[in-house]
PDB file of N, CA and C in Angstrom:
ATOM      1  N   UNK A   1      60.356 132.437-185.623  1.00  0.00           N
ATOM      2  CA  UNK A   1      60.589 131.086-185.207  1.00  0.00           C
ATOM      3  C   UNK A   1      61.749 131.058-184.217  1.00  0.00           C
ATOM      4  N   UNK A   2      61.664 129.901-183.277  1.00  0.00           N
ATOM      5  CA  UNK A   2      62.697 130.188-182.290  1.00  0.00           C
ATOM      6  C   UNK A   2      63.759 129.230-182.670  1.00  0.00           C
ATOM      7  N   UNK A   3      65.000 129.633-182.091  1.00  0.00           N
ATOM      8  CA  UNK A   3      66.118 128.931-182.354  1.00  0.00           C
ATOM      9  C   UNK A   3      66.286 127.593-182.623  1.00  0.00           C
ATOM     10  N   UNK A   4      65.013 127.132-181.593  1.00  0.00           N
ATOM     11  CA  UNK A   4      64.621 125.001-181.286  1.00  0.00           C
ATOM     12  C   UNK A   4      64.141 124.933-181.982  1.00  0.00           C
ATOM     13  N   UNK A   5      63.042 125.616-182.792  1.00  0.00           N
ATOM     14  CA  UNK A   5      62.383 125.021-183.816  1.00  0.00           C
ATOM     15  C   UNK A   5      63.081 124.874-184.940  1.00  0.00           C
ATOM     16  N   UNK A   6      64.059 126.174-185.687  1.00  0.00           N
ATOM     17  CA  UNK A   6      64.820 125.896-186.329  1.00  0.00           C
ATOM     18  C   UNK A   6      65.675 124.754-186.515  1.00  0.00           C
ATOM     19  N   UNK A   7      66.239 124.742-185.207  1.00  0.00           N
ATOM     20  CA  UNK A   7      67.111 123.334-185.407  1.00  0.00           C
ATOM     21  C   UNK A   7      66.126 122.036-185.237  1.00  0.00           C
ATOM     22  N   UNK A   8      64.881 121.621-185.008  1.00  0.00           N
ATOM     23  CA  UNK A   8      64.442 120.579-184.994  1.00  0.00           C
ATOM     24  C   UNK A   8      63.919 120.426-186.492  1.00  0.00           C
ATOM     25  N   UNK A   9      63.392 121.466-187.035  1.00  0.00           N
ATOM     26  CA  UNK A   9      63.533 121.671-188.316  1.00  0.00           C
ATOM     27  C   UNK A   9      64.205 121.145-189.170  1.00  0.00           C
ATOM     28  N   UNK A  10      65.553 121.930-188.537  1.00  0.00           N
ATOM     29  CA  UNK A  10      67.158 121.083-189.865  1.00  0.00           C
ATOM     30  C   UNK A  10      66.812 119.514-189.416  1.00  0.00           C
ATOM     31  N   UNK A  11      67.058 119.041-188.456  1.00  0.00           N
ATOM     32  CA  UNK A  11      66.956 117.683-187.967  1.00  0.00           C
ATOM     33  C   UNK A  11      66.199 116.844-188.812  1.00  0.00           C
ATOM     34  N   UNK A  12      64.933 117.399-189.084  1.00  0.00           N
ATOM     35  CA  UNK A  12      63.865 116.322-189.784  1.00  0.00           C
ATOM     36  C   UNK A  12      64.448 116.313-191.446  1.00  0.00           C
ATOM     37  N   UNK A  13      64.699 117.641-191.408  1.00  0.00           N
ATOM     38  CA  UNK A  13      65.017 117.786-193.122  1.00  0.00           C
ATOM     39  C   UNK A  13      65.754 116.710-193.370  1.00  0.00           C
ATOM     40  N   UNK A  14      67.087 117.193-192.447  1.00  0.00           N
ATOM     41  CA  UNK A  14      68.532 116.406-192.550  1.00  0.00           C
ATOM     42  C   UNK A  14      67.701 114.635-192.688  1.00  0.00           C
ATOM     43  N   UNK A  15      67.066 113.726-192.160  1.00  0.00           N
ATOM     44  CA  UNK A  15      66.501 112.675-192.176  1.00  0.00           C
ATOM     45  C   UNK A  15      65.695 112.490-193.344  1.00  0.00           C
ATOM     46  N   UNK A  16      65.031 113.543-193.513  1.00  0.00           N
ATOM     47  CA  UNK A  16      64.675 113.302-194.948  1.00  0.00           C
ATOM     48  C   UNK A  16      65.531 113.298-196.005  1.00  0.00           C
ATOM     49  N   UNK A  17      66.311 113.700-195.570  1.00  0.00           N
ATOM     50  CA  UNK A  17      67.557 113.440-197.122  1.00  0.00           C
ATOM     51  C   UNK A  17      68.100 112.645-197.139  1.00  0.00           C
ATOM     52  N   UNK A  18      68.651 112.145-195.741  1.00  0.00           N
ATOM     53  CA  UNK A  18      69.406 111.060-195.608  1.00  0.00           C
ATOM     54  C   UNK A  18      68.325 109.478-196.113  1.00  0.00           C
ATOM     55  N   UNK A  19      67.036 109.937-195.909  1.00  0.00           N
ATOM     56  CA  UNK A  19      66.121 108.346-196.288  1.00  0.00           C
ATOM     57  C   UNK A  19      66.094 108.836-197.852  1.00  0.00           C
ATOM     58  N   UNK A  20      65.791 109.743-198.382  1.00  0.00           N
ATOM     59  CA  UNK A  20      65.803 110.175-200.252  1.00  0.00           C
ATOM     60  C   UNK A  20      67.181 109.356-200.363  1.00  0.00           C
ATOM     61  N   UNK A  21      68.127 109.638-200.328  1.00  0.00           N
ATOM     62  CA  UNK A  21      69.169 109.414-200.351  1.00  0.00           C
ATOM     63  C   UNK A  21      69.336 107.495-200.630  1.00  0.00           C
ATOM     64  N   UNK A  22      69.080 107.126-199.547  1.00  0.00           N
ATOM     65  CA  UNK A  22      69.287 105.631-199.081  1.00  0.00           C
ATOM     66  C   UNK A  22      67.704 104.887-199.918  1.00  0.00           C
ATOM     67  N   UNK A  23      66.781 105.689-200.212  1.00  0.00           N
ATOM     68  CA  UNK A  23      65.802 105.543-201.303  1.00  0.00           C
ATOM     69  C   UNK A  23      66.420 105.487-202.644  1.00  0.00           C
ATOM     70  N   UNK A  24      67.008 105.900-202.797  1.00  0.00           N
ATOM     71  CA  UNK A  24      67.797 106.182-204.422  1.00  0.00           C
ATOM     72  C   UNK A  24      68.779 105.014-204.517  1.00  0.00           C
ATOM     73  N   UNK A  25      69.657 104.971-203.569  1.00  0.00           N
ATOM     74  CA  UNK A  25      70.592 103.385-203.650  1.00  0.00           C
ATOM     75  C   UNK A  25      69.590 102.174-203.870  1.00  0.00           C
ATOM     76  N   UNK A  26      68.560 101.826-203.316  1.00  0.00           N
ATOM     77  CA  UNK A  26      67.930 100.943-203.387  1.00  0.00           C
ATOM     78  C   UNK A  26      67.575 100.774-204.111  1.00  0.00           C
ATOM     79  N   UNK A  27      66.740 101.467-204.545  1.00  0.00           N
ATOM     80  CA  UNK A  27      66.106 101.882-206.263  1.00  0.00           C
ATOM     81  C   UNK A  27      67.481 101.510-207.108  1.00  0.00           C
ATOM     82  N   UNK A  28      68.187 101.749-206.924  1.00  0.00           N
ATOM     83  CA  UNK A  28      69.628 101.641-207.993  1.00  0.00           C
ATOM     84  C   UNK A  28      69.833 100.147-207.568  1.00  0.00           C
ATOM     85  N   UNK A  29      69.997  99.428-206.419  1.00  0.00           N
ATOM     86  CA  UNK A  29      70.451  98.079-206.719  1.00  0.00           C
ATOM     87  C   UNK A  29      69.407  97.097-206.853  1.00  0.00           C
ATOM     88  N   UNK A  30      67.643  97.948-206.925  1.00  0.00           N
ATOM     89  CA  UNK A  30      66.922  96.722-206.885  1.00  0.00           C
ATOM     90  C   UNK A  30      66.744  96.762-208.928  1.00  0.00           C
ATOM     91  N   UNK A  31      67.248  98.117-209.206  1.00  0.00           N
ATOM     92  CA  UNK A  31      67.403  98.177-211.044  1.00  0.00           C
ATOM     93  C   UNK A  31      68.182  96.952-211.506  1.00  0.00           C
ATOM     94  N   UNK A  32      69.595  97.172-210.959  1.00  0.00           N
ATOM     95  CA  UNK A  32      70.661  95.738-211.265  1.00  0.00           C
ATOM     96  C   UNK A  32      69.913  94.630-211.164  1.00  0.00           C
ATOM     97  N   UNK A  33      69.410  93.777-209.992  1.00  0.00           N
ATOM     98  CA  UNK A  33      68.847  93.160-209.611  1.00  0.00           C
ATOM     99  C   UNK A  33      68.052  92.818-210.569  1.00  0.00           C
ATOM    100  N   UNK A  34      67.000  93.442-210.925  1.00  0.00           N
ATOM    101  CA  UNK A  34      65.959  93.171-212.076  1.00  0.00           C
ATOM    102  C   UNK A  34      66.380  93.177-213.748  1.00  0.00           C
ATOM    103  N   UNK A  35      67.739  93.891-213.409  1.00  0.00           N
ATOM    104  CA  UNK A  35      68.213  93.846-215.060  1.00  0.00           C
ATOM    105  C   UNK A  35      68.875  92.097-215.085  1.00  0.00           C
ATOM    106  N   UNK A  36      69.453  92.103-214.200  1.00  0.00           N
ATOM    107  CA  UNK A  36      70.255  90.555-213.948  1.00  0.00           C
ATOM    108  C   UNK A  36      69.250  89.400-214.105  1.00  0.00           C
ATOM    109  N   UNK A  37      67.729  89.437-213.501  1.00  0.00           N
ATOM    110  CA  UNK A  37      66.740  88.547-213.456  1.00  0.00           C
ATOM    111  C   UNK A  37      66.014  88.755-214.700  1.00  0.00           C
ATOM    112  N   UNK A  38      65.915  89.759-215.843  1.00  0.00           N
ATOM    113  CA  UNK A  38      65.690  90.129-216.580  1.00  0.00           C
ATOM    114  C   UNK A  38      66.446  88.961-218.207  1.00  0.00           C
ATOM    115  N   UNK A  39      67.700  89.513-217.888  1.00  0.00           N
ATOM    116  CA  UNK A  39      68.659  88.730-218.566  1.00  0.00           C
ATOM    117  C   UNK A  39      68.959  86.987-218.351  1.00  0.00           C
ATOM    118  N   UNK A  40      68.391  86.570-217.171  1.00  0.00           N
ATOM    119  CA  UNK A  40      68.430  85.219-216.871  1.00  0.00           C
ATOM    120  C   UNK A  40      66.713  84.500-217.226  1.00  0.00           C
ATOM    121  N   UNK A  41      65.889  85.513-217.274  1.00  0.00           N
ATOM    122  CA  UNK A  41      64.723  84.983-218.315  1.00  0.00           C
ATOM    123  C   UNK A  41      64.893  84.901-219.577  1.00  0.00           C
ATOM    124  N   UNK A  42      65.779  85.808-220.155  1.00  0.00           N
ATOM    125  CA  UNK A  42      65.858  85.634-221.332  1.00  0.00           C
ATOM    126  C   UNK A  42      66.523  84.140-221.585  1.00  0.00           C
ATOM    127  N   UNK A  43      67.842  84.037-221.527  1.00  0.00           N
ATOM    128  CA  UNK A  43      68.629  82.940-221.091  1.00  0.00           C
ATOM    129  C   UNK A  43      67.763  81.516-221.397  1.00  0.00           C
ATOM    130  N   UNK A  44      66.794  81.637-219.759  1.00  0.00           N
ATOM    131  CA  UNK A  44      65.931  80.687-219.582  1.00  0.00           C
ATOM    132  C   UNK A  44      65.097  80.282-220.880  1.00  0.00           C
ATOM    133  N   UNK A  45      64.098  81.357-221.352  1.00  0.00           N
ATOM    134  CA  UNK A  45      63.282  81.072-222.470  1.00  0.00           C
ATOM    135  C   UNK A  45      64.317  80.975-223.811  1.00  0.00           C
ATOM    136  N   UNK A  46      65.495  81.457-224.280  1.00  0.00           N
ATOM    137  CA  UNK A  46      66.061  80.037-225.321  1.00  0.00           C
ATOM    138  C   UNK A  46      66.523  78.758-224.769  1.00  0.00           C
ATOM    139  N   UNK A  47      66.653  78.689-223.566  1.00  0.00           N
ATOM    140  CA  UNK A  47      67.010  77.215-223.063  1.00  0.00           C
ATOM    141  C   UNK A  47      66.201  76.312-223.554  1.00  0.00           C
ATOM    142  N   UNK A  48      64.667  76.631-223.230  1.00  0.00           N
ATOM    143  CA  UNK A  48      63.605  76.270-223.307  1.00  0.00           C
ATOM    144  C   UNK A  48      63.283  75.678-224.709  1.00  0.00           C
ATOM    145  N   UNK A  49      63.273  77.175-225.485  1.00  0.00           N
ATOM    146  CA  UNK A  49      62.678  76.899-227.160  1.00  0.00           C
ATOM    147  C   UNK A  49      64.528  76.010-227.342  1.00  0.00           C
ATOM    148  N   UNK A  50      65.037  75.618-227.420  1.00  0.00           N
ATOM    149  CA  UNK A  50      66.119  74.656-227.523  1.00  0.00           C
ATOM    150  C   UNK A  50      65.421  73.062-227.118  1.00  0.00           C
ATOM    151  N   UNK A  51      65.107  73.213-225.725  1.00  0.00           N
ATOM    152  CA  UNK A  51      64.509  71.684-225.667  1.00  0.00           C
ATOM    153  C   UNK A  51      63.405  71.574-225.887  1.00  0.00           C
ATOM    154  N   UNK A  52      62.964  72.680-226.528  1.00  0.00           N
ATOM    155  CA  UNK A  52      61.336  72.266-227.180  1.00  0.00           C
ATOM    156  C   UNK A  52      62.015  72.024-229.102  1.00  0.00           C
ATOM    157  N   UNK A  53      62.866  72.255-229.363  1.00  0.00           N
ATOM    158  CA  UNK A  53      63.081  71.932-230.644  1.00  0.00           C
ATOM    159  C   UNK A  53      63.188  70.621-230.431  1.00  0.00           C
ATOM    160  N   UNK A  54      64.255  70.557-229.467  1.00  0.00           N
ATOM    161  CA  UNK A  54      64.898  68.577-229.268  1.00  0.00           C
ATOM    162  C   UNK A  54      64.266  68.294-229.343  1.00  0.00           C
ATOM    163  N   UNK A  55      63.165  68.066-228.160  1.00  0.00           N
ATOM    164  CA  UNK A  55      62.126  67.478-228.124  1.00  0.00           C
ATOM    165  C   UNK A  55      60.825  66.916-229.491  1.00  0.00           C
ATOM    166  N   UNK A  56      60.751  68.217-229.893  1.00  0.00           N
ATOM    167  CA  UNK A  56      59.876  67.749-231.366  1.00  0.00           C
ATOM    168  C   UNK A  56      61.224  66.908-232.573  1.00  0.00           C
ATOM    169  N   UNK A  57      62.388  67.027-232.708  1.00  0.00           N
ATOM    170  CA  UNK A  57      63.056  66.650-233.628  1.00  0.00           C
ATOM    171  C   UNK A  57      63.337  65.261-232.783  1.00  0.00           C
ATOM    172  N   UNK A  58      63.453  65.129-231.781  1.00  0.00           N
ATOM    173  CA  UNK A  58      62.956  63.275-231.165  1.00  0.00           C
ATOM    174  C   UNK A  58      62.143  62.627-231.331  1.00  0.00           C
ATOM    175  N   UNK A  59      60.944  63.195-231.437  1.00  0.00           N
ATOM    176  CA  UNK A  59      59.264  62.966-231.376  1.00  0.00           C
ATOM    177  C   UNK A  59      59.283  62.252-232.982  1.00  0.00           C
ATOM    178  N   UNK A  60      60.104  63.341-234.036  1.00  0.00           N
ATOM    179  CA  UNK A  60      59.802  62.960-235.239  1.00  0.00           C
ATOM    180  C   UNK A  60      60.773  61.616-235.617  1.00  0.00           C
ATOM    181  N   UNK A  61      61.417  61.732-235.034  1.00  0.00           N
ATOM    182  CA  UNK A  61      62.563  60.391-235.064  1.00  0.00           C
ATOM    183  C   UNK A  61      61.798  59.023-234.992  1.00  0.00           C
ATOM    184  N   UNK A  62      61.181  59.211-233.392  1.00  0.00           N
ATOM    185  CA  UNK A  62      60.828  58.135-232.717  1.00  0.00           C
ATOM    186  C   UNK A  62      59.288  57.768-233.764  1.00  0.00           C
ATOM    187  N   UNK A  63      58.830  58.541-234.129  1.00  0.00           N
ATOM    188  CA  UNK A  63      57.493  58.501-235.059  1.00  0.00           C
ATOM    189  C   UNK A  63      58.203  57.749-236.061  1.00  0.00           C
ATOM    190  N   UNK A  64      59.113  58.222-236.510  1.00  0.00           N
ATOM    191  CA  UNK A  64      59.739  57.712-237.965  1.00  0.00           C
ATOM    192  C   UNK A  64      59.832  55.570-237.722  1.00  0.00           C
ATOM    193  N   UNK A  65      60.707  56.103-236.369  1.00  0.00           N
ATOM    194  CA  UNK A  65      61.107  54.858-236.459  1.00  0.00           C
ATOM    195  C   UNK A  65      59.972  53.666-236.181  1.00  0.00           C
ATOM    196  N   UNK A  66      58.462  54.284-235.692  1.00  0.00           N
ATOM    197  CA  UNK A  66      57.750  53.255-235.437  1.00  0.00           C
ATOM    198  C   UNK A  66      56.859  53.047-236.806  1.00  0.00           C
ATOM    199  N   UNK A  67      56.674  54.038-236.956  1.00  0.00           N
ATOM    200  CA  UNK A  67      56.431  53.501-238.668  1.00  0.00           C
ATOM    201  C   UNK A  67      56.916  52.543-239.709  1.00  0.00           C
ATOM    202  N   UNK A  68      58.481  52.746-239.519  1.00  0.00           N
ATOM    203  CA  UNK A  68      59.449  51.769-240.186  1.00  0.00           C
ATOM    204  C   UNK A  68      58.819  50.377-239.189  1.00  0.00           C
ATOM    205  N   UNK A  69      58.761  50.212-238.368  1.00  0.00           N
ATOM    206  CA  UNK A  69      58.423  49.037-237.158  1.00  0.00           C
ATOM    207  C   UNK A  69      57.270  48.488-237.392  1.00  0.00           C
ATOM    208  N   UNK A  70      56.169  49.081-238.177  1.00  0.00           N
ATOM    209  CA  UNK A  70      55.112  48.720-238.428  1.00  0.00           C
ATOM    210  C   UNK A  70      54.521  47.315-238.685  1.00  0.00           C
ATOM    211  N   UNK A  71      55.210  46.942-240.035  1.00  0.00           N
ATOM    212  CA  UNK A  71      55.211  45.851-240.413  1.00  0.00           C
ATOM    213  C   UNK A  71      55.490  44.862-239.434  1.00  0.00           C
ATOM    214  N   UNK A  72      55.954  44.630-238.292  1.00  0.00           N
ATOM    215  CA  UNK A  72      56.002  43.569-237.254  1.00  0.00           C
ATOM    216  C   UNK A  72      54.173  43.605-236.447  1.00  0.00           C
ATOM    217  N   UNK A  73      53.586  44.134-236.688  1.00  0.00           N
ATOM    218  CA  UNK A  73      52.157  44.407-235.953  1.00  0.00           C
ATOM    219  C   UNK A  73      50.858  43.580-237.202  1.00  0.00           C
ATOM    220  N   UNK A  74      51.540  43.892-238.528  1.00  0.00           N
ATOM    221  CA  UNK A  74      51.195  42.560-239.480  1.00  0.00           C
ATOM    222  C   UNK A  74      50.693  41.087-239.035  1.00  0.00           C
ATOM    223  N   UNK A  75      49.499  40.349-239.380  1.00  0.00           N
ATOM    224  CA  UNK A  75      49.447  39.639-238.913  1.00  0.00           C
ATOM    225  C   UNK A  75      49.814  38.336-239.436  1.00  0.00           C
ATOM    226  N   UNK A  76      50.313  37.346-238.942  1.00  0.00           N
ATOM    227  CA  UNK A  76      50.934  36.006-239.244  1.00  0.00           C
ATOM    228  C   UNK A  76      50.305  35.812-240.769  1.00  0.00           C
ATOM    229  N   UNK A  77      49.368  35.746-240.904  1.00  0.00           N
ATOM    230  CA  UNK A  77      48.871  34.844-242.559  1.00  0.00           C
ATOM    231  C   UNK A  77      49.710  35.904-243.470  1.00  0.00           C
ATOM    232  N   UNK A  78      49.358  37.479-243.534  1.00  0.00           N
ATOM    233  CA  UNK A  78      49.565  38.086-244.408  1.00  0.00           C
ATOM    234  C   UNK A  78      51.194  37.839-244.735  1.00  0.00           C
ATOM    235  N   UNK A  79      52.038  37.769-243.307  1.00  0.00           N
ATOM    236  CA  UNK A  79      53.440  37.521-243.978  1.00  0.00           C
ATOM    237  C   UNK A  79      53.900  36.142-244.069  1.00  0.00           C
ATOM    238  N   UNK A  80      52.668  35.001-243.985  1.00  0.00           N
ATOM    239  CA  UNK A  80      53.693  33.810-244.612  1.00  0.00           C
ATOM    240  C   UNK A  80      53.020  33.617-246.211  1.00  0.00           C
ATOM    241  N   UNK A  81      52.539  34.662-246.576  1.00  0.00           N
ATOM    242  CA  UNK A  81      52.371  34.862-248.127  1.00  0.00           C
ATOM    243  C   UNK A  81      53.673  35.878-248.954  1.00  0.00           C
ATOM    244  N   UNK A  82      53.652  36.570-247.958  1.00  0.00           N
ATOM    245  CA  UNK A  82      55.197  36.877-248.505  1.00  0.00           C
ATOM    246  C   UNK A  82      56.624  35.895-248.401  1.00  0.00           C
ATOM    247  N   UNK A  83      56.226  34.953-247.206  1.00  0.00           N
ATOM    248  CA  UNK A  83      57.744  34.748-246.825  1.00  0.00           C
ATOM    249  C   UNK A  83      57.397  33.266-248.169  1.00  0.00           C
ATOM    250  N   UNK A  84      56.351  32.730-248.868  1.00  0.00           N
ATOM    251  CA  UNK A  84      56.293  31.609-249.583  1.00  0.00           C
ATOM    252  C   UNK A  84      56.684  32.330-251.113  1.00  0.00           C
ATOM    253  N   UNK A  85      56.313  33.205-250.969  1.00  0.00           N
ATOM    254  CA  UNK A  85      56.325  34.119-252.759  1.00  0.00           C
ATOM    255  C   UNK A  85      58.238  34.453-252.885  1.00  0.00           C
ATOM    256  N   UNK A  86      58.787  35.514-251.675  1.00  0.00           N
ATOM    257  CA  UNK A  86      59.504  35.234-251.985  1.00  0.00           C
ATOM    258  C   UNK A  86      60.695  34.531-250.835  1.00  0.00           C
ATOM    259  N   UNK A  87      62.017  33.920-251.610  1.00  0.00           N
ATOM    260  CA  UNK A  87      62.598  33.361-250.863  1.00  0.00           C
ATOM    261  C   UNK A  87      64.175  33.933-251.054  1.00  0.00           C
ATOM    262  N   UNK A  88      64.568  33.470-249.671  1.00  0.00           N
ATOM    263  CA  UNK A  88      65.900  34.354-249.515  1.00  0.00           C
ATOM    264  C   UNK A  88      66.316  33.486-249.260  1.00  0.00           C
TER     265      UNK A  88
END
């Protein structure tokens, strides 16, 4: 092999190491990257099951309370038999 080829040789190598190289950093900060987005799903999904608890422990509230409310949907005759029976 002649002297030029040799050195065009080193040349390409040398570029190939230098892109392996700058391949491997990337790979290393797109790891962080995904560990960080990783950890902010997690995050996210108890945020979530949090306002999905609220949410159902409101639901049961607001249920509660229309139940208690009921009796106003009663119609007129039935409660002026109560309001004649008893008196306050």
């Amino acid at each position: 092999m002649s002297l030029e080829k040799l050195e065009a040789l080193e040349v390409r190598v040398q570029r190939l190491v230098d892109m392996v190289q700058h391949l491997k950093q990337a790979n290393g900060l797109l790891q962080e990257e995904l560990g960080r987005a990783q950890e902010r799903l997690v995050q996210q999904e108890a945020h979530s099951q949090d306002w999905e608890e609220e949410r159902t422990h409101i639901r049961a509230k607001i249920e509660k309370v229309l139940d208690n409310l009921q009796f106003l949907e009663t119609p007129d005759h039935e409660l002026q038999g109560v309001t004649h029976d008893e008196r306050y």
